[in-house]
C-alpha atoms as a PDB file:
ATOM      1  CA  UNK A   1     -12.768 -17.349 -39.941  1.00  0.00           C
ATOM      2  CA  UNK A   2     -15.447 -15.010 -38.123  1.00  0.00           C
ATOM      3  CA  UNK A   3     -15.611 -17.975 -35.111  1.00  0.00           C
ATOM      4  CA  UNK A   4     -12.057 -18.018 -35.182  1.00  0.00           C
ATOM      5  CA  UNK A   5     -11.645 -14.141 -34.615  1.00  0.00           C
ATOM      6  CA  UNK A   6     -14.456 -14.508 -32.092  1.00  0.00           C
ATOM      7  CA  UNK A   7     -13.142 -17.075 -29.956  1.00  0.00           C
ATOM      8  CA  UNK A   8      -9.578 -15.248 -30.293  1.00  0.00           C
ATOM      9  CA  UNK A   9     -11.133 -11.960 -28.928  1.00  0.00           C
ATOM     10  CA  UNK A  10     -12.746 -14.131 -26.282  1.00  0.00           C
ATOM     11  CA  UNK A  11      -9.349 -15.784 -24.959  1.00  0.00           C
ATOM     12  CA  UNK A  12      -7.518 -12.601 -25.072  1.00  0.00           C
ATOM     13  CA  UNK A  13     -10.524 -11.005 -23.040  1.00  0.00           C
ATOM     14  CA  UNK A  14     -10.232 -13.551 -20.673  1.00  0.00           C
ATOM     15  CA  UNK A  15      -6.481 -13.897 -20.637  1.00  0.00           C
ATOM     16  CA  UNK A  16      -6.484  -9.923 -19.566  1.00  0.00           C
ATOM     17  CA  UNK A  17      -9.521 -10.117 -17.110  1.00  0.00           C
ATOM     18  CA  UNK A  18      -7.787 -12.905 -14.912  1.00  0.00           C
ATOM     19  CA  UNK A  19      -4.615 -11.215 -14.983  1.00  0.00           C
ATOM     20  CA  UNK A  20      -5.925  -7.863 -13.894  1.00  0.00           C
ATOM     21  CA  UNK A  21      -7.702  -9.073 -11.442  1.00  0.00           C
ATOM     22  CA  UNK A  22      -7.671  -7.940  -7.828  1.00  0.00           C
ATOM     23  CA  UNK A  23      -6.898 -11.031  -5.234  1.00  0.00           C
ATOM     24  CA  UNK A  24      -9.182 -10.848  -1.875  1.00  0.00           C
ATOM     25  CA  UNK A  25      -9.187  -8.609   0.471  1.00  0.00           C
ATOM     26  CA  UNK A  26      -7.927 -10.861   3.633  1.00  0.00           C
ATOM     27  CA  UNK A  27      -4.883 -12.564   0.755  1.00  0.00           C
ATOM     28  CA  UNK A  28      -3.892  -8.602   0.421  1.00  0.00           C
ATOM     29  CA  UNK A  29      -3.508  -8.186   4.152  1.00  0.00           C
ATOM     30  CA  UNK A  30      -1.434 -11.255   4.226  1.00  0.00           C
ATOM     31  CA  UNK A  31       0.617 -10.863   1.472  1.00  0.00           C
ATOM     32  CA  UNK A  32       1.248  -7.474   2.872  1.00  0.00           C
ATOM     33  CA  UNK A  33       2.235  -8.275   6.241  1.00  0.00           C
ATOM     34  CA  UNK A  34       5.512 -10.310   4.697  1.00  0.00           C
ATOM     35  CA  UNK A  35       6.665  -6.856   2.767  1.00  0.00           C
ATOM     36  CA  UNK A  36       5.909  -5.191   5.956  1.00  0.00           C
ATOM     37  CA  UNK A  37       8.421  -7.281   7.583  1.00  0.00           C
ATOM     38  CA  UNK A  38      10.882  -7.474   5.278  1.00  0.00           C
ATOM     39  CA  UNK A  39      10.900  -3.017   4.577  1.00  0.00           C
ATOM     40  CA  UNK A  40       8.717  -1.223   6.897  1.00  0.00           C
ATOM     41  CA  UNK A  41       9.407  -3.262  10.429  1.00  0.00           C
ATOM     42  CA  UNK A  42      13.075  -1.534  10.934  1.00  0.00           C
ATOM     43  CA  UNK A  43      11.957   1.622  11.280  1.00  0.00           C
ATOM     44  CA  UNK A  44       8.142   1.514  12.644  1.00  0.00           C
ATOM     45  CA  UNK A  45       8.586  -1.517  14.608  1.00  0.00           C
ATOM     46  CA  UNK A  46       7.017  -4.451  15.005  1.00  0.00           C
ATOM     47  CA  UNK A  47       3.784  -3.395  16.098  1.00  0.00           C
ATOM     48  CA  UNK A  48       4.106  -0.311  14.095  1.00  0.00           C
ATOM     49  CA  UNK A  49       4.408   2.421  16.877  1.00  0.00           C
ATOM     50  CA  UNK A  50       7.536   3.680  15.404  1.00  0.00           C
ATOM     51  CA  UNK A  51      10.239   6.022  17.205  1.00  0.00           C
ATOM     52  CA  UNK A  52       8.429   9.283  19.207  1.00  0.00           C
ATOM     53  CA  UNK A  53      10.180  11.835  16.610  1.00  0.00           C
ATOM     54  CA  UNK A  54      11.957   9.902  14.373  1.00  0.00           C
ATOM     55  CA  UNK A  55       9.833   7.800  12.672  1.00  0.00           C
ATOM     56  CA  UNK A  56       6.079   8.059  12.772  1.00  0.00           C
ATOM     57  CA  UNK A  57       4.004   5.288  14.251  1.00  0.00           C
ATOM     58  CA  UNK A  58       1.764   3.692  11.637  1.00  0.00           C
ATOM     59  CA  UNK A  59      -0.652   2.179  14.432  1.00  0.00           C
ATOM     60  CA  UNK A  60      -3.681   4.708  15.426  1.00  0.00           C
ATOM     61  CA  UNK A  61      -1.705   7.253  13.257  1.00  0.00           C
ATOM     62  CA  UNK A  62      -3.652  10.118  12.427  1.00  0.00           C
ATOM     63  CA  UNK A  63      -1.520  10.959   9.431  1.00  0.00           C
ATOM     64  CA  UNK A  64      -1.617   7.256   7.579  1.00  0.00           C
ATOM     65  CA  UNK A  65      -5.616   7.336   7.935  1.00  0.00           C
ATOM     66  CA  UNK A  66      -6.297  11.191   7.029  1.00  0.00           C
ATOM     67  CA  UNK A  67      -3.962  11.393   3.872  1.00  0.00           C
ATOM     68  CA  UNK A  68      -4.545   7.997   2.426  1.00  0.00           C
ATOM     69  CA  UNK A  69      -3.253   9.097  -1.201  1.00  0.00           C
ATOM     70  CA  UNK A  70      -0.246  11.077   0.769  1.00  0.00           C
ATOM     71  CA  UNK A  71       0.774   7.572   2.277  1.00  0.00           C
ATOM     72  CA  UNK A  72       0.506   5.750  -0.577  1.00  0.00           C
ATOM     73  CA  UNK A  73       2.784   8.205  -2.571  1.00  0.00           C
ATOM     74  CA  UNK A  74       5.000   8.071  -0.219  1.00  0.00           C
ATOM     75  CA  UNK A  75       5.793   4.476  -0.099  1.00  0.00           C
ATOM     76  CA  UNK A  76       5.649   4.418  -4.184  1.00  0.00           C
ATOM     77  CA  UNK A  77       7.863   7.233  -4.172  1.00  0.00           C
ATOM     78  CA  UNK A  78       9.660   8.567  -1.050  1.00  0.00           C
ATOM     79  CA  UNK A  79       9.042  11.283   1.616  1.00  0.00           C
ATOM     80  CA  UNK A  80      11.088  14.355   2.569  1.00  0.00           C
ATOM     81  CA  UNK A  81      10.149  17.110   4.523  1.00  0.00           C
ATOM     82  CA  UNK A  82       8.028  18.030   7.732  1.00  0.00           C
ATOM     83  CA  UNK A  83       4.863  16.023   8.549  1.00  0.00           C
ATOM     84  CA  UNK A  84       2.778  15.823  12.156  1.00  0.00           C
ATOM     85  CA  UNK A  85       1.645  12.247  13.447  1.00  0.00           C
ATOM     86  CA  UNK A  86      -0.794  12.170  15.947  1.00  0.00           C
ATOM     87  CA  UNK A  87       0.374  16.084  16.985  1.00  0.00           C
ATOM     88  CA  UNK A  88       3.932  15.444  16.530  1.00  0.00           C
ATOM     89  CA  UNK A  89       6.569  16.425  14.110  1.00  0.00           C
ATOM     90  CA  UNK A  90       8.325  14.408  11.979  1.00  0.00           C
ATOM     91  CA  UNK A  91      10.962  15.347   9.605  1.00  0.00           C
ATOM     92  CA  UNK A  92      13.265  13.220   8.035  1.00  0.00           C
ATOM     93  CA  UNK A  93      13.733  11.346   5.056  1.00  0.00           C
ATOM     94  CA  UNK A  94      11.599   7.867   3.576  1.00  0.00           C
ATOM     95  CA  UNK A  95      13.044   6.558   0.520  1.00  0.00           C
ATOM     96  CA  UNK A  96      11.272   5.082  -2.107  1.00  0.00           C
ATOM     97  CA  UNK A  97      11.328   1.153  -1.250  1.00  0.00           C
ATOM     98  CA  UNK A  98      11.203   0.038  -4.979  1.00  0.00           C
ATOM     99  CA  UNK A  99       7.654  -1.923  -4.668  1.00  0.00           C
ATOM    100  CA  UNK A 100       5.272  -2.901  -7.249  1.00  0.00           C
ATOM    101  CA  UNK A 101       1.993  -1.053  -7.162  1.00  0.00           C
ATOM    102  CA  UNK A 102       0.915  -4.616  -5.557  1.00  0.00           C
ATOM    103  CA  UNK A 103       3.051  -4.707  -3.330  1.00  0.00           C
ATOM    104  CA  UNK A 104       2.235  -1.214  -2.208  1.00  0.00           C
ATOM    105  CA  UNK A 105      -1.213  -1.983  -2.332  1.00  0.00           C
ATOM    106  CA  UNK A 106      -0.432  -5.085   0.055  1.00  0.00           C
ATOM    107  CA  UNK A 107       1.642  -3.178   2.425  1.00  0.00           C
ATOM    108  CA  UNK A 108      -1.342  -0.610   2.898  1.00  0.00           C
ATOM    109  CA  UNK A 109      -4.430  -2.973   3.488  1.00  0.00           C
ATOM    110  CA  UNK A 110      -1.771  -4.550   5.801  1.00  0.00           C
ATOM    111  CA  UNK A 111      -0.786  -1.245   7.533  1.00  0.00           C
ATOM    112  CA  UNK A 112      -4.601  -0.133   7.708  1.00  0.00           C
ATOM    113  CA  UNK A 113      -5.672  -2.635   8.880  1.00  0.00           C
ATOM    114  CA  UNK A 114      -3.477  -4.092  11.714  1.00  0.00           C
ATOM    115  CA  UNK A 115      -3.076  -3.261  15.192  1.00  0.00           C
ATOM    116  CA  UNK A 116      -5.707  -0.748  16.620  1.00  0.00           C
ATOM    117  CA  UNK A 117      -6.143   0.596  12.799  1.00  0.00           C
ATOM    118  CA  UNK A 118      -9.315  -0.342  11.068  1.00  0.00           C
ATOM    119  CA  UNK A 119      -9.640   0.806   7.798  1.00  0.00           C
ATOM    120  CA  UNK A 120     -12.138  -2.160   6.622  1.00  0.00           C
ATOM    121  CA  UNK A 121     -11.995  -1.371   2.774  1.00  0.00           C
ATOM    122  CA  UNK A 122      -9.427  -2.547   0.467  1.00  0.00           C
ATOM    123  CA  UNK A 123      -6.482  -0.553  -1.168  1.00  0.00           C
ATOM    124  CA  UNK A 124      -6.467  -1.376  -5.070  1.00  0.00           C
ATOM    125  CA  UNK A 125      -3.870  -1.826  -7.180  1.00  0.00           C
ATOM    126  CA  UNK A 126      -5.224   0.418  -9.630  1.00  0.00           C
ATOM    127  CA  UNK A 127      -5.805   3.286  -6.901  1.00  0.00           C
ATOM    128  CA  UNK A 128      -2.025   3.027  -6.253  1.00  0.00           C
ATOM    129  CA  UNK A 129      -1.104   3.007  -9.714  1.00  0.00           C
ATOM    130  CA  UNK A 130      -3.175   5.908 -10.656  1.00  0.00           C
ATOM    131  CA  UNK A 131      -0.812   8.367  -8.147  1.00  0.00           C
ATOM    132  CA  UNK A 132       2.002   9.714 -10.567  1.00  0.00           C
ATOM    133  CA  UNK A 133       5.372  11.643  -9.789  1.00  0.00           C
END
C-alpha cells in the first residue's frame, strides 16, 4: 500500500509539474505574435506604432517598457483614463480583451520584444496571474 501511495504522489507531482510548466521563451514570442494579430494589430498597427494621439505606439514606447505591471493589467483588465507615451497624451478607453494569463503573457514577450523593443527576459504566466483587480 505505502509503494502504491508513493508512486500515486509521484504521478500527481509530475502530472502538475508538466502542466504548470512555462513553454520557451522564443515559443512565447511566437505564440504571441498570432494574438497580437488577431486583438492588438487594429489599433497599434502592424508594426505597432499606433495612431499619434489615439492609440499609443507599442514600438520604442516609453510607457509599455517603464510600467511593465501597468501594461500587463491593462491588457488582463482594461484601461481608462489619461496616460503619456513617449511625451504624449493618450486618453481613451482599452477594453479588457478576455485573454488567458497565457495568452497575456504571450502577447507581452511578443510586444517587448518586437520591432526596435528589446526587453530580452521573459514575461511569466505566473507574473501575470499574480496582478489582481
Amino acid at each position: 500500500m505505502k509503494v502504491f501511495l508513493i508512486l500515486y504522489l509521484f504521478f500527481v507531482s509530475f502530472i502538475f509539474n508538466f502542466i504548470q510548466k512555462e513553454k520557451s521563451f522564443e515559443e512565447s514570442i511566437s505564440d504571441g505574435k498570432l494574438i497580437y494579430e488577431d486583438f492588438c494589430i487594429q489599433c497599434h498597427l502592424f508594426n505597432g506604432e499606433g495612431i499619434e494621439k489615439i492609440y499609443p505606439p507599442l514600438n520604442n514606447s516609453d510607457y509599455l517598457l517603464k510600467n511593465l505591471d501597468k501594461s500587463i493589467y491593462s491588457i488582463k483588465y482594461g484601461l481608462t483614463g489619461e496616460i503619456i507615451v513617449n511625451g504624449i497624451k493618450y486618453n481613451g478607453v482599452m477594453a479588457s480583451q478576455g485573454l488567458e494569463d497565457d495568452e497575456i503573457a504571450d502577447v507581452m514577450n511578443y510586444i517587448t520584444n518586437s520591432w526596435d523593443n528589446n526587453l530580452n527576459f521573459q514575461i511569466t504566466t505566473k507574473r501575470v496571474s499574480e496582478l489582481k483587480k
